[in-house]
Protein backbone atom coordinates (compact mmCIF):
# COMPACT_ATOMS: atom_id res chain seq x y z
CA UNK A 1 1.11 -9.00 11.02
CA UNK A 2 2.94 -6.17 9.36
CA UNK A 3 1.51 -3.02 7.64
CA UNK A 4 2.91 -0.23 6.35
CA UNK A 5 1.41 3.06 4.10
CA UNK A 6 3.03 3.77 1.35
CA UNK A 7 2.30 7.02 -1.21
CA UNK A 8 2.30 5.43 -5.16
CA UNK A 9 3.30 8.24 -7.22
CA UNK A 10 1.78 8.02 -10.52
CA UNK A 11 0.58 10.46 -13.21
CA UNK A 12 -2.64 12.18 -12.16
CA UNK A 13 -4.29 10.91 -15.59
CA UNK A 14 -3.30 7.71 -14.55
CA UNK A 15 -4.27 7.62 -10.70
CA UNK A 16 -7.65 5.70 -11.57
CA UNK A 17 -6.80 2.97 -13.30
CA UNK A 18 -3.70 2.04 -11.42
CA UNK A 19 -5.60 2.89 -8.20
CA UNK A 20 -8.53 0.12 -9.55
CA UNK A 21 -5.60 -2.24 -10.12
CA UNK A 22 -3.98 -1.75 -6.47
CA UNK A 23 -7.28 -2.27 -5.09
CA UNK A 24 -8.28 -5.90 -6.34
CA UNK A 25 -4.55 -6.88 -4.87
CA UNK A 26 -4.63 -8.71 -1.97
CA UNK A 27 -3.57 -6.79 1.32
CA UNK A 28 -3.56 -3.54 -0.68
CA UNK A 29 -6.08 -0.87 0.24
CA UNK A 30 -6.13 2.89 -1.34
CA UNK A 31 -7.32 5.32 0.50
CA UNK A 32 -7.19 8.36 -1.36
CA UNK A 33 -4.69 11.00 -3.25
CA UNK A 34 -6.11 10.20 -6.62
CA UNK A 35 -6.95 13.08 -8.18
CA UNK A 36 -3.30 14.59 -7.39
CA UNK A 37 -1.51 10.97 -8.98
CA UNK A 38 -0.09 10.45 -4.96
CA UNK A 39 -1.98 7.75 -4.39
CA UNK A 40 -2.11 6.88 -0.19
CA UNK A 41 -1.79 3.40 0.42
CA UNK A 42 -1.92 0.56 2.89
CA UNK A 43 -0.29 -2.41 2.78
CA UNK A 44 -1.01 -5.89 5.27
CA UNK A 45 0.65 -9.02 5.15
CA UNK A 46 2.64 -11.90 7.41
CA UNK A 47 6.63 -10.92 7.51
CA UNK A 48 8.62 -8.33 6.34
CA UNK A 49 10.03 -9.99 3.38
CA UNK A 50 6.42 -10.70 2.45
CA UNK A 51 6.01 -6.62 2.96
CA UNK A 52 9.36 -5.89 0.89
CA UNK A 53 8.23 -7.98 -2.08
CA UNK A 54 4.30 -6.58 -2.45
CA UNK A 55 6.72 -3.11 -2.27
CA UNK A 56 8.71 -4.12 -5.25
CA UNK A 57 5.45 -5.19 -6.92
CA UNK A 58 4.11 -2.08 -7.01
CA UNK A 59 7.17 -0.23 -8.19
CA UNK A 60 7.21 -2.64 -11.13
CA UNK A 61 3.15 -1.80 -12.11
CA UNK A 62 3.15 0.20 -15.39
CA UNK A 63 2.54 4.13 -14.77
CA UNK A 64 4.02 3.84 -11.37
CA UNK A 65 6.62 6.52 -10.88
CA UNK A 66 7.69 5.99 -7.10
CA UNK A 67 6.69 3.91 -4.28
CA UNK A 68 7.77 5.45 -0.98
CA UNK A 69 7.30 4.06 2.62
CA UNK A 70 5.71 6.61 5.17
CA UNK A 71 4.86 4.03 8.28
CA UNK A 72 5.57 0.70 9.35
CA UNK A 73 4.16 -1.13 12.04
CA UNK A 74 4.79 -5.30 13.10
CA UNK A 75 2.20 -6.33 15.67
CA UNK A 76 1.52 -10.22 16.90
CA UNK A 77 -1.65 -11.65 15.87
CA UNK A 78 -2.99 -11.06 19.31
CA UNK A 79 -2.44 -7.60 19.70
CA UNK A 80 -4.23 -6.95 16.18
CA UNK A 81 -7.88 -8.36 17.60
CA UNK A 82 -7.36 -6.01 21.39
CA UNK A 83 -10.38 -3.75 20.97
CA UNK A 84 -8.75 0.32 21.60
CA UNK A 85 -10.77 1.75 23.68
């Protein structure tokens, strides 16, 4: 499993909308920055390619200005379901 957070720079008048549209993607979570267009965003999925491609996705969504990576993380199925205590 791979996940990253990304920030989704967008124009603040258009943070909502795009921020709906994000949300009903699959593996795509936002988690705030809407009010300031910077929108903070997670991203899950199986392989990096996989990862590189929902990137590109995003960058292509009308109204998006930027799509920057912040963190990146590739854990085994196994180590996602250990309980942090």
């Amino acid at each position: 499993m791979n996940i990253c957070s990304v920030i989704v720079s967008v124009k603040p008048e258009n943070a909502p909308k795009i921020s709906d549209l994000l949300n009903e993607m699959a593996g795509v979570d936002v988690f705030g920055g809407v009010p300031e267009g910077k929108l903070i965003v997670t991203l899950e999925d199986e392989g990096e390619k996989a990862l590189a491609d929902k990137m590109a996705a995003l960058n292509d969504i009308k109204g998006v200005i930027d799509v920057a990576m912040i963190y990146h993380q590739e854990e085994d199925d196994a180590a996602m379901e250990e309980e942090i205590v």
